[in-house]
Protein backbone atom coordinates (compact mmCIF):
# COMPACT_ATOMS: atom_id res chain seq x y z
CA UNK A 1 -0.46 13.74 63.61
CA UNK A 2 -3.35 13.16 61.11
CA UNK A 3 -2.51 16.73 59.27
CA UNK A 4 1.31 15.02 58.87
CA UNK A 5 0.21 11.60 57.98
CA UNK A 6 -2.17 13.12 55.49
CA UNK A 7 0.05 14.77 53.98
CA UNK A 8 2.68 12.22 53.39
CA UNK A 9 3.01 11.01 49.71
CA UNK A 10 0.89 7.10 49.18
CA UNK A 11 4.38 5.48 49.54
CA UNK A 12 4.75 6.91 52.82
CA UNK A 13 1.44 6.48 54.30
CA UNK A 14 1.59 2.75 53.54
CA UNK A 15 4.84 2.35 55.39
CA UNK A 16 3.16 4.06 58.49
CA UNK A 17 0.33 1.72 58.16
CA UNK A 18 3.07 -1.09 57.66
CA UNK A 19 4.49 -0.53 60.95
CA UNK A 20 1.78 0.39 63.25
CA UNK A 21 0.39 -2.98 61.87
CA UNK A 22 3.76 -4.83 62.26
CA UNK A 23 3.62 -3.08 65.85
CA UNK A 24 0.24 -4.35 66.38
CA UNK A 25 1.28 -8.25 65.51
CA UNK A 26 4.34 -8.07 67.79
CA UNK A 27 2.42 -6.71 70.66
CA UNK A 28 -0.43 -9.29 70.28
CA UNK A 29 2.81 -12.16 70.20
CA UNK A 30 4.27 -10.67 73.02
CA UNK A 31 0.76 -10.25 75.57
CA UNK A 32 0.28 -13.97 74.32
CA UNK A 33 3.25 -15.14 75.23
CA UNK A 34 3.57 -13.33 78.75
CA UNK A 35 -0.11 -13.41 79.47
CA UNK A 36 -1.51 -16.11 77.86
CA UNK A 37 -4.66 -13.57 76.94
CA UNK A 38 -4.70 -14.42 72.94
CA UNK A 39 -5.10 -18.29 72.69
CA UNK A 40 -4.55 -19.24 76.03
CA UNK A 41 -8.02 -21.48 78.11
CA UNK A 42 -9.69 -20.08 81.44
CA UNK A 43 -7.08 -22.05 82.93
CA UNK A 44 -4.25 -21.13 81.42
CA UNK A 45 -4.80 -17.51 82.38
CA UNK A 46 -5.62 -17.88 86.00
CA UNK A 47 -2.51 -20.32 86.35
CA UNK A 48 -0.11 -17.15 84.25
CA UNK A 49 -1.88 -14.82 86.52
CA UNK A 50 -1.30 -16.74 89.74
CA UNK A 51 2.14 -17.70 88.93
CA UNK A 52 3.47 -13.96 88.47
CA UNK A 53 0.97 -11.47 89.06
CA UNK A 54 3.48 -8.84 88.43
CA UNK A 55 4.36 -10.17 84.83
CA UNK A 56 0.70 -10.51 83.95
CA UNK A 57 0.06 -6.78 84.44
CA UNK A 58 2.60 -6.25 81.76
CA UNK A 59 0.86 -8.54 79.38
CA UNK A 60 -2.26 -7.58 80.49
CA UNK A 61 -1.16 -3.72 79.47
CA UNK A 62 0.80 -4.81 76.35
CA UNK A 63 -2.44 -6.37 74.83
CA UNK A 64 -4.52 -3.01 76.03
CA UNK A 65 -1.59 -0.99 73.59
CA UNK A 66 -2.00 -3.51 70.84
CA UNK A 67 -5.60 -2.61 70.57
CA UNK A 68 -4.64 0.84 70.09
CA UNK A 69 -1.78 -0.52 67.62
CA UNK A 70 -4.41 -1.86 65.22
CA UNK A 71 -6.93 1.09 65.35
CA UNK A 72 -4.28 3.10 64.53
CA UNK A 73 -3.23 0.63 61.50
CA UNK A 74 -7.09 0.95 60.21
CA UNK A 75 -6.73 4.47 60.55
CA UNK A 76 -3.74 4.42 58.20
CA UNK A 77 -5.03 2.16 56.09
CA UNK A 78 -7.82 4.50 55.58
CA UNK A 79 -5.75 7.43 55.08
CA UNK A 80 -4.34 4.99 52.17
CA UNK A 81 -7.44 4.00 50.99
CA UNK A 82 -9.97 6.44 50.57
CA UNK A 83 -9.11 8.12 47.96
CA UNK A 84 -10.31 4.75 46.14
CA UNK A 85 -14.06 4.74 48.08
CA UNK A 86 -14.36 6.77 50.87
CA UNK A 87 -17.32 5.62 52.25
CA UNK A 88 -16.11 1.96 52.14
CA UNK A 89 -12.94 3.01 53.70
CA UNK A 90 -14.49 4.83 56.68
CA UNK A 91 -16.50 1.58 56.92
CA UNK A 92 -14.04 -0.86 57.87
CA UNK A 93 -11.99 1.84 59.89
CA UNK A 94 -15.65 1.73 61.98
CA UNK A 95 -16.22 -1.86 62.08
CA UNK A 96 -12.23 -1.80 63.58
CA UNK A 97 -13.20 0.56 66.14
CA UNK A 98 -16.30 -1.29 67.07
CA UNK A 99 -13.81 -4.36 67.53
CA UNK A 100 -11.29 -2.79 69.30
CA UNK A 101 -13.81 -0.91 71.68
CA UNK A 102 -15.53 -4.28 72.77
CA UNK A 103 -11.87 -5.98 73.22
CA UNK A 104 -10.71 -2.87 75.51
CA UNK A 105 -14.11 -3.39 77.32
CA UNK A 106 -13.70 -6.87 77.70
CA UNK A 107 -10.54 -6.55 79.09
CA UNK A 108 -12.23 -5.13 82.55
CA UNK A 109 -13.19 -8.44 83.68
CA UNK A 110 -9.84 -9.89 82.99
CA UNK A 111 -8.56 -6.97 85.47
CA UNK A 112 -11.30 -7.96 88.20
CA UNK A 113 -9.25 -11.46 87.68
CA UNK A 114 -5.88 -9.45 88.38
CA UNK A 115 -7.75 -7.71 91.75
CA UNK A 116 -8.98 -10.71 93.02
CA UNK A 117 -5.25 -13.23 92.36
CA UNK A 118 -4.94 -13.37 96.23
CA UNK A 119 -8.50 -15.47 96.60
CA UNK A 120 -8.85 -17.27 93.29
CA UNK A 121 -13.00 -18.65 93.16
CA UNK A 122 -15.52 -19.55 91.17
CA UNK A 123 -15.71 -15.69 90.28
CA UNK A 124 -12.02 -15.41 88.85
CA UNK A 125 -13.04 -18.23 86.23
CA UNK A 126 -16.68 -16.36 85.53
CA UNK A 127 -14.38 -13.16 85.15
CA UNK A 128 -11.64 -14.92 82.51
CA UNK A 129 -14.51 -16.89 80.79
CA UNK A 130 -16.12 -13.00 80.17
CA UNK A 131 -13.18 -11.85 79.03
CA UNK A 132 -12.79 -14.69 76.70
CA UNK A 133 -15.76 -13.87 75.39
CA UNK A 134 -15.40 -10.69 74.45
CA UNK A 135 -12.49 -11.56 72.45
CA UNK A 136 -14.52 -13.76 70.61
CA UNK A 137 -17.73 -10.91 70.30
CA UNK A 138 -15.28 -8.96 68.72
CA UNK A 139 -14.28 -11.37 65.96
CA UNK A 140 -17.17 -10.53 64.67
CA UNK A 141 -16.30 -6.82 63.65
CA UNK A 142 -12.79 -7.83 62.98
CA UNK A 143 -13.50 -10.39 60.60
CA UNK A 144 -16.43 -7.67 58.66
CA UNK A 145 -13.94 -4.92 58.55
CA UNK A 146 -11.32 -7.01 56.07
CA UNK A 147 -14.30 -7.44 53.43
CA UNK A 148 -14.72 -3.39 52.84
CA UNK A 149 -10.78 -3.62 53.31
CA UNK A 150 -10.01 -6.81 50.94
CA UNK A 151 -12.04 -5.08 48.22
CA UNK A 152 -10.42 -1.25 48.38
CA UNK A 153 -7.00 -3.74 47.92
CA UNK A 154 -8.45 -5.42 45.23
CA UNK A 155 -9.63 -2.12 43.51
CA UNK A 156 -6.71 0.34 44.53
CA UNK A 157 -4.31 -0.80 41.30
CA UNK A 158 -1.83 0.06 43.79
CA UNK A 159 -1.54 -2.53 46.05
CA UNK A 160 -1.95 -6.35 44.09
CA UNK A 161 -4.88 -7.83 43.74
CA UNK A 162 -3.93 -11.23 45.54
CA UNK A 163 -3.39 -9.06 48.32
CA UNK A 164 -7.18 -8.09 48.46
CA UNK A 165 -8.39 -11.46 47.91
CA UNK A 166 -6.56 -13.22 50.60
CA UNK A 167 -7.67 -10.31 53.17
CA UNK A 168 -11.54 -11.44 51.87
CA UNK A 169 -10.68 -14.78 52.39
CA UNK A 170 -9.18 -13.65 55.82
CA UNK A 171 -13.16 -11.77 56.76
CA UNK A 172 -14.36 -15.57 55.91
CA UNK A 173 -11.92 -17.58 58.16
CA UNK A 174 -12.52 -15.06 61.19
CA UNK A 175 -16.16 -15.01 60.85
CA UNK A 176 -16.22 -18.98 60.83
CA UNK A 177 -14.33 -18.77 64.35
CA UNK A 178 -16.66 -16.43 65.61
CA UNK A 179 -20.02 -18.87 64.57
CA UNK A 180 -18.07 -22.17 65.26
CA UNK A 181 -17.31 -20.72 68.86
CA UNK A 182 -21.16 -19.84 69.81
CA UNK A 183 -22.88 -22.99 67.56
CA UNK A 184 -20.33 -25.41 67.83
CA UNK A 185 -18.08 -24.92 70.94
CA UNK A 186 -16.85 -28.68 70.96
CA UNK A 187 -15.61 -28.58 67.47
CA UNK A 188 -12.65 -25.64 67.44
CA UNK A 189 -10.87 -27.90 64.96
CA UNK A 190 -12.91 -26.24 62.17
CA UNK A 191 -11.71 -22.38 62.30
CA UNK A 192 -7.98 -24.14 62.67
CA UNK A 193 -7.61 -24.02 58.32
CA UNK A 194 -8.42 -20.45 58.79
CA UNK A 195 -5.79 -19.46 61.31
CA UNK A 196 -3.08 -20.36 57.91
CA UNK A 197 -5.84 -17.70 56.04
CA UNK A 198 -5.17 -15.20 58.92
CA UNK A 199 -1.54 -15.43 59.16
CA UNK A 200 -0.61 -15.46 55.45
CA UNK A 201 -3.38 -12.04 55.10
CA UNK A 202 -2.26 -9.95 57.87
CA UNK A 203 1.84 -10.84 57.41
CA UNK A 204 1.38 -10.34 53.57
CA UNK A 205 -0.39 -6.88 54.29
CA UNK A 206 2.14 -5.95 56.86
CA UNK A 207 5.50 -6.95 54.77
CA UNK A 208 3.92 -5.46 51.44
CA UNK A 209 3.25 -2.47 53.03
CA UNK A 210 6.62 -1.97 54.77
CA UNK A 211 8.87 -3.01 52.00
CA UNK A 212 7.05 -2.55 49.03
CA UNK A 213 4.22 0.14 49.84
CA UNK A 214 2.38 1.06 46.64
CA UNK A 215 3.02 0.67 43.24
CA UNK A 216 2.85 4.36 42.23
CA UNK A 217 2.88 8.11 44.05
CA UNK A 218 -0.29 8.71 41.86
């Protein structure tokens, strides 16, 4: 598959990113939504979980895939990219790894949670609260990787500039939720401005890409 994808012509390769990103976003919606295991409190989990164990699983695996959805969009992205910096562009493809690896992990606890639905404890919250954290560990990686990323946009001369500052300006917003969550847990209302940052970044990446794709096959 990387031989084909390589091979593609620009236009191409940023529609594949496109969708494995757009693929990535709908998975993430749709483990949310089932599972609660995006935005959802300790609570929240454990009373999805306990509720319907069996629809859990699927969010629980749905949100597993969608980590595997947005390595693969890095690695398309840097397929796109590195012809502009390579180093830079193997950067944030590493820094996405790194993020996705610590997510996956951090998804065991949440699966000792699953196990242990038929005697819910003290343990079951210790196990969701991990698991919450790890989601948060990982923000830091995930915001890092849209810096290297934001700038190859902003120096491709394919994709538009506005494109590559809003993705920096995404790195800033997702690396104030990662500090605001460890220094100051009782204020989440400050990250909140940056959620807009995130959603207007990664849907503006995702729809250029699919519709538009790159300016020229050069």
């Amino acid at each position: 598959m990387s031989k084909i994808v390589a091979d593609m012509p620009p236009k191409k390769v940023a529609r594949v990113a496109g969708a494995f990103y757009l693929a990535y976003i709908l998975a993430s919606i749709i483990a949310d939504l089932i599972a609660h295991v995006g935005f959802g409190d300790a609570g929240t989990i454990i009373k999805t979980l306990t509720a319907d164990p069996a629809m859990f699983r699927v969010g629980f695996v749905i949100s597993l895939v969608s980590g595997f959805l947005f390595f693969m969009a890095a690695w398309s992205l840097y397929v796109l990219l590195k012809h502009v910096n390579k180093n830079l562009a193997l950067l944030f493809m590493l820094l996405n790894l790194i993020g996705v690896a610590i997510q996956c992990i951090g998804m065991l606890p949440l699966y000792a949670a699953i196990l242990s639905v038929g005697h819910v404890n003290y343990l079951t919250y210790i196990f969701v609260n991990v698991f919450k954290n790890s989601v948060i560990m990982a923000q830091l990686f995930f915001g890092t990787w849209l810096f290297p990323l934001g700038y190859l946009v902003y120096r491709s001369r394919f994709l538009p500039k506005a494109l590559g500052v809003i993705l920096l300006l995404d790195g800033v917003a997702v690396l104030i939720w990662f500090f605001q969550a460890y220094l100051l847990p009782a204020y989440p209302q400050i990250h909140y401005p940056g959620l807009v940052v995130s959603f207007l970044a990664e849907v503006g990446l995702t729809l250029w890409l699919l519709i538009v794709g790159v300016k020229t096959e050069a």
